[in-house]
Protein backbone atom coordinates (compact mmCIF):
# COMPACT_ATOMS: atom_id res chain seq x y z
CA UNK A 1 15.53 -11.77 22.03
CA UNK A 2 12.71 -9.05 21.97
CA UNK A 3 9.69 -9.35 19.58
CA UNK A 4 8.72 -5.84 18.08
CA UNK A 5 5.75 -4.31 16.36
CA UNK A 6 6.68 -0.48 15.10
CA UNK A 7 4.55 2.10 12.65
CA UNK A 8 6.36 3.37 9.80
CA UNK A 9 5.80 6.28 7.05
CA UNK A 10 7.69 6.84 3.98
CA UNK A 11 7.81 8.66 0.71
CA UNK A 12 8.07 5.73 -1.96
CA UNK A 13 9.24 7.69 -4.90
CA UNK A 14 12.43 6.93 -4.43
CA UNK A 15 12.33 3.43 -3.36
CA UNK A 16 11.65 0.09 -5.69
CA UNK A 17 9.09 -1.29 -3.37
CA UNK A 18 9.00 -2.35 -0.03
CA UNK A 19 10.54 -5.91 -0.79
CA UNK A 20 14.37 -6.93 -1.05
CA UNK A 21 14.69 -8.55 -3.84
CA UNK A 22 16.70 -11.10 -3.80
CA UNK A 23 19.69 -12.23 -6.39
CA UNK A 24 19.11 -9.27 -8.18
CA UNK A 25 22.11 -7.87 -10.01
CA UNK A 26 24.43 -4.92 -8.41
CA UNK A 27 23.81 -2.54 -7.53
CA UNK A 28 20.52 -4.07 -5.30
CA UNK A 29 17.78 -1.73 -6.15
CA UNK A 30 17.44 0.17 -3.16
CA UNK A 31 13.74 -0.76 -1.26
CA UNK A 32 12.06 -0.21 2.32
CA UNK A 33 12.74 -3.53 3.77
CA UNK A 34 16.53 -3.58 2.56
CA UNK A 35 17.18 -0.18 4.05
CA UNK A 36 15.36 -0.71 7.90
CA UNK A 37 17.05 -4.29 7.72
CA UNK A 38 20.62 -1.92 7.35
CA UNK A 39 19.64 0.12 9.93
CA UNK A 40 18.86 -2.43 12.13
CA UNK A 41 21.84 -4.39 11.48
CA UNK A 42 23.80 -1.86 12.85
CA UNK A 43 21.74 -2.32 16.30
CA UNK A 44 22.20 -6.15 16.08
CA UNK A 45 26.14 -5.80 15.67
CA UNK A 46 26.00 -6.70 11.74
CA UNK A 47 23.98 -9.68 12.28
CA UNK A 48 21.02 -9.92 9.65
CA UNK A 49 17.63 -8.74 11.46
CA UNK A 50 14.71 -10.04 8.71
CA UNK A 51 11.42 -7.71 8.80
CA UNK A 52 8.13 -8.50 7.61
CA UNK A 53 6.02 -5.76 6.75
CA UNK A 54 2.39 -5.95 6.49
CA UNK A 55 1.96 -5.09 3.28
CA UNK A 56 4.66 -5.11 -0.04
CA UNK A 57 4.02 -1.52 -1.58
CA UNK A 58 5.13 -1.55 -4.75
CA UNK A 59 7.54 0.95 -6.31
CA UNK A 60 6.41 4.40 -6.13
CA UNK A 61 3.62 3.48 -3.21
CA UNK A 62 4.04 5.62 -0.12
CA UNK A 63 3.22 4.95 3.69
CA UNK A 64 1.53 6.57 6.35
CA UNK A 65 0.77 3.58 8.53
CA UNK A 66 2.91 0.81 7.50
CA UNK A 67 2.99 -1.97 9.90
CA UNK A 68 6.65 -4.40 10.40
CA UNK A 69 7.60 -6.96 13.02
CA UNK A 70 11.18 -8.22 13.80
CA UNK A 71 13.23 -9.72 16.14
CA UNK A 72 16.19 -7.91 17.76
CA UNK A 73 18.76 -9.43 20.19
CA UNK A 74 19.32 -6.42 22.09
CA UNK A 75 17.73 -4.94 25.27
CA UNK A 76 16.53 -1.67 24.28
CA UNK A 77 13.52 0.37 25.79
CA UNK A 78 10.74 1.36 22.96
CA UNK A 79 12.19 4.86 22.93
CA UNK A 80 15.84 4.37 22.57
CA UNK A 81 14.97 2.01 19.72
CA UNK A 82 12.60 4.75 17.70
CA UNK A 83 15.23 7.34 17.92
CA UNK A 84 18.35 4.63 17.14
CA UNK A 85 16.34 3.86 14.67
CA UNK A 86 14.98 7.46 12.87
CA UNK A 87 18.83 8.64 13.18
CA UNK A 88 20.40 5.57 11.40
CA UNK A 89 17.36 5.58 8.42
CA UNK A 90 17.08 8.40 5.74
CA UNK A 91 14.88 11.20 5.72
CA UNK A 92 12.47 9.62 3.25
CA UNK A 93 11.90 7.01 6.06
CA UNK A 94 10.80 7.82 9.57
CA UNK A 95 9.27 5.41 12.74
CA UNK A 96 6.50 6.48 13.87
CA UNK A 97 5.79 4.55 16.96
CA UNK A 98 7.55 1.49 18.40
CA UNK A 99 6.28 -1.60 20.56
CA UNK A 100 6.93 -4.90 22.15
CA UNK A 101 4.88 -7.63 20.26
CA UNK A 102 4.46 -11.13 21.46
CA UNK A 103 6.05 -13.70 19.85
CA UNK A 104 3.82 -14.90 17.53
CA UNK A 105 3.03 -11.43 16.01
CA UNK A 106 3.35 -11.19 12.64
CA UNK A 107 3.29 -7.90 10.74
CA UNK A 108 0.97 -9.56 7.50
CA UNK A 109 -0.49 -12.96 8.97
CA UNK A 110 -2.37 -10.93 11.72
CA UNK A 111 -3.31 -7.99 10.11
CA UNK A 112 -7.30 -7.64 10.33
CA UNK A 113 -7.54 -5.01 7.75
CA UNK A 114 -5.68 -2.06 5.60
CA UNK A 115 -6.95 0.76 4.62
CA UNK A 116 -5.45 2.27 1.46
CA UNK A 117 -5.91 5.95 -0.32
CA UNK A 118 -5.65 7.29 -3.78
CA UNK A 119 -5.78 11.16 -4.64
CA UNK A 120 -5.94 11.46 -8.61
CA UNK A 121 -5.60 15.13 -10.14
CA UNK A 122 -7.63 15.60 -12.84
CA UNK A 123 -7.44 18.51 -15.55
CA UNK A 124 -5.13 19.19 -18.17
CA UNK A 125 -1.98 20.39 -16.26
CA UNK A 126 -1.08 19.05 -13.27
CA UNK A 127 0.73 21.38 -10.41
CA UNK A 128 4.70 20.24 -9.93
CA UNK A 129 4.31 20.04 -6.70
CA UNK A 130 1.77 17.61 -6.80
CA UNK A 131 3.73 15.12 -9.00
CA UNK A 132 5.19 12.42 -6.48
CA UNK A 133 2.06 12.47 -4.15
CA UNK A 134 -0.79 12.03 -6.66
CA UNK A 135 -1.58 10.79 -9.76
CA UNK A 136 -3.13 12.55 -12.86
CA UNK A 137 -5.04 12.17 -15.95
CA UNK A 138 -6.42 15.08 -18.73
CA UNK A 139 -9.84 14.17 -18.49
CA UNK A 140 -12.23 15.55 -16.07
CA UNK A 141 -14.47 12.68 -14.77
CA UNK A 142 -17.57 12.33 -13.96
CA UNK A 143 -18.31 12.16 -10.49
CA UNK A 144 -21.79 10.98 -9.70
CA UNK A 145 -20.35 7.72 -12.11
CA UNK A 146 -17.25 7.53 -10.15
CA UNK A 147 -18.83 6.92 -6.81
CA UNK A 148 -21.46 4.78 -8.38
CA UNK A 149 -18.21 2.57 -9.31
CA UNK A 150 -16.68 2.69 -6.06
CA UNK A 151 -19.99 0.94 -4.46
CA UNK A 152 -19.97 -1.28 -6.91
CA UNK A 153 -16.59 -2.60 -4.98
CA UNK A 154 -17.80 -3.35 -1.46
CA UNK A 155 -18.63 -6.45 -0.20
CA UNK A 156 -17.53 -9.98 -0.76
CA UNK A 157 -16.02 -10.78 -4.15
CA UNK A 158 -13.72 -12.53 -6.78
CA UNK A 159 -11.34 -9.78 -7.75
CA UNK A 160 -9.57 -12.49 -9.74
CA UNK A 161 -9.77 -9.87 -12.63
CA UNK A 162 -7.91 -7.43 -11.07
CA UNK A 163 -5.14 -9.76 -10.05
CA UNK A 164 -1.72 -9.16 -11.67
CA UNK A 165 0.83 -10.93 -13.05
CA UNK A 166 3.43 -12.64 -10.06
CA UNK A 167 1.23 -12.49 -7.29
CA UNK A 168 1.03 -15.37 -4.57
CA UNK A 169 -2.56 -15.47 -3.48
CA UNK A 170 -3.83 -18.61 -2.39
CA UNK A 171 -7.35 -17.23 -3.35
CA UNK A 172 -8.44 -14.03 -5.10
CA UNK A 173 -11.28 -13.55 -2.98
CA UNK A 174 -11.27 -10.35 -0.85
CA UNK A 175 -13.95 -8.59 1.35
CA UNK A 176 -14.14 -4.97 0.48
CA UNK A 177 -15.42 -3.24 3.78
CA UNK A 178 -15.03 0.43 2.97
CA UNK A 179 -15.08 2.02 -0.70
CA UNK A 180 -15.22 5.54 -1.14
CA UNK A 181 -14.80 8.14 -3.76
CA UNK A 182 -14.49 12.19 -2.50
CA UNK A 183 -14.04 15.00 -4.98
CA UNK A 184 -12.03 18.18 -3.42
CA UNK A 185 -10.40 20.86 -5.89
CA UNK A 186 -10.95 18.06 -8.86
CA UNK A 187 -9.09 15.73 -7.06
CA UNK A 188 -10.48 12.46 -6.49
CA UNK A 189 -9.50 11.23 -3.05
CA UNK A 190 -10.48 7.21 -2.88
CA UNK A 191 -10.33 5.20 0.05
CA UNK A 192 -11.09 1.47 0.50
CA UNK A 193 -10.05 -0.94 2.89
CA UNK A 194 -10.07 -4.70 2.85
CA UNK A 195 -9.25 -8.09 4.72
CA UNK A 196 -6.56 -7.98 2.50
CA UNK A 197 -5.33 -6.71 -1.31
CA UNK A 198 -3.75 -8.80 -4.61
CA UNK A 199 -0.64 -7.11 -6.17
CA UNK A 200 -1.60 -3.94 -7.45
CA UNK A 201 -5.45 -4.50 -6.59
CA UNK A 202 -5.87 -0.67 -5.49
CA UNK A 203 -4.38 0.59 -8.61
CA UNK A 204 -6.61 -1.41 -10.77
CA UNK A 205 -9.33 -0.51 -8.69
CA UNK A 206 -8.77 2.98 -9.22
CA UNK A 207 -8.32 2.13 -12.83
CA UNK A 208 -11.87 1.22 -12.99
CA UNK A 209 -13.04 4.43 -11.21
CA UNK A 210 -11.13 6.23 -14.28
CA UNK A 211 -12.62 4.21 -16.75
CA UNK A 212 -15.86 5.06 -15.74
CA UNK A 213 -15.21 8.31 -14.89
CA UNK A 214 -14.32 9.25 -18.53
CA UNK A 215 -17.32 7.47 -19.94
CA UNK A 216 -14.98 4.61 -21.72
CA UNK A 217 -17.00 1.90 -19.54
CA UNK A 218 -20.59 2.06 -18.20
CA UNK A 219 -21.09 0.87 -14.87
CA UNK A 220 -22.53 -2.56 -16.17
CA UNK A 221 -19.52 -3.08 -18.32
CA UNK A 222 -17.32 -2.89 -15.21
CA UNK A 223 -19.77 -5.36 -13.38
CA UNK A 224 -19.27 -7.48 -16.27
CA UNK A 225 -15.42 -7.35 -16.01
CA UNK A 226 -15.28 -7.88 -12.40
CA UNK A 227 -17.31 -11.05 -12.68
CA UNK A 228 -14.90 -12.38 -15.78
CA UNK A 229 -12.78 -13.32 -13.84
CA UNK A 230 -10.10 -12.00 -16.38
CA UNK A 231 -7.36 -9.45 -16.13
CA UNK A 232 -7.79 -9.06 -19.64
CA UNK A 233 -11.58 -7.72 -19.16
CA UNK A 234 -10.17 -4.76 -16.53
CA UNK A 235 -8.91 -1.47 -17.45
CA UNK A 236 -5.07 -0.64 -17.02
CA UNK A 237 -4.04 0.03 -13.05
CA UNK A 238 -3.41 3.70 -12.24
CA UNK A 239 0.04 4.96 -11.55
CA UNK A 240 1.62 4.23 -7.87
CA UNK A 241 2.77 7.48 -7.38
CA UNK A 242 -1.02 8.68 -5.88
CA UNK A 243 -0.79 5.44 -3.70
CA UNK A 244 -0.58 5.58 -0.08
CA UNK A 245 -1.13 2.85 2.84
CA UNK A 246 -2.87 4.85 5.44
CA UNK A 247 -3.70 1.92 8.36
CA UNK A 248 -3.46 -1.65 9.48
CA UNK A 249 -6.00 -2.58 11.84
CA UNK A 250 -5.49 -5.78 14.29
CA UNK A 251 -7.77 -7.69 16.20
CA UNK A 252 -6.11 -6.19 19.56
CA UNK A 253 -6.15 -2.47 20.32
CA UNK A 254 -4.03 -0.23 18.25
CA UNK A 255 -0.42 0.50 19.49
């Protein structure tokens, strides 16, 4: 029984999340976990293989860096399983790197860190090509306001506000240790990473950087809402589709 840490990318549009879900009605909406689970399968002589991933994108998110562990009963070398794998998966899913883990790796539990990025067009039309990698909105925001709102973010705080509906978070206390907001072209490109992310924390993040942007909050107003501790208090999430989850750090050296 090998233990196995590997580095996945994907294109989300097409996929309903990263998470099977469970008892849902045919046809299963198709998702991240449910397809490498196939794939693997296949290598495991149809037994189940279950993978844990280190973070749950939600529909529409996309990968650069995702992070899964597993269990296979099968002696395979690192490279045999990367290529069984990358031929067996669809195009919109590839493996980027594969490694033995020990056996008490776990893809989530041991993460240290993730690093996230959002690129939002801005300006009335928005290029086709651009549609499933970023999102867009009409306005054109302000930018000196738009960073001031992304420091606003870092540190140590109750993002309880920003929580959404069906999350499982023991607390909604996160530590924001990067938060930054770039302008190229009139795209906003916003990074942040964290010890760890609610459901659809990003998005509403970015959310608030809109919100200010466009001059519909002041950056006191957002302080306010942050510290209400209400969902109702925080501006709508932005769309998934400019989501992507760039890195997971660990406490050991990077595979």
């Amino acid at each position: 029984m090998g233990r196995w840490r590997i580095t996945l990318a994907y294109d989300g549009t097409d996929f309903a999340g990263w998470q099977v879900q469970r008892g849902a009605r045919p046809p299963s909406p198709r998702t991240v976990q449910g397809t490498l689970e196939a794939a693997l399968g296949r290598l495991a002589d149809g037994a189940r293989v279950s993978v844990v991933a280190a973070g749950r994108t939600d529909t529409g998110v996309h990968a650069l860096g995702q992070v899964a562990s597993f269990t296979l009963a099968r002696e395979m070398t690192a490279h045999d399983l990367q290529r069984a794998l990358n031929a067996l998966l669809p195009a919109d899913v590839r493996v980027l790197e594969v490694g033995p883990a020990p056996p008490d790796f776990h893809a989530r539990t041991s993460a240290q860190s993730k690093l996230y990025r959002y690129e939002l067009d801005s300006g009335p039309v928005q290029l086709p090509t651009r549609r499933r990698l970023a999102g867009h909105v009409p306005w054109v925001l302000d930018q000196p306001a738009v960073r001031a709102a992304a420091e606003l973010y870092r540190g140590r705080h109750d993002f309880a506000s920003l929580a959404s509906a069906g999350g499982s978070a023991r607390t909604t206390v996160r530590t924001v240790l990067r938060s930054e907001a770039l302008f190229a072209n009139g795209t906003l490109i916003y990074e942040v990473e964290a010890d760890g992310f609610l459901r659809r924390m990003v998005r509403s993040l970015v959310g608030g950087l809109i919100a200010v942007g466009r001059g519909t909050l002041a950056i006191d107003d957002l302080r306010r809402a942050l510290l209400a501790r209400d969902r109702r208090a925080w501006p709508p999430p932005a769309d998934a589709r400019g989501l992507t989850l760039v890195r997971v750090a660990y406490p050991s050296s990077p595979m």
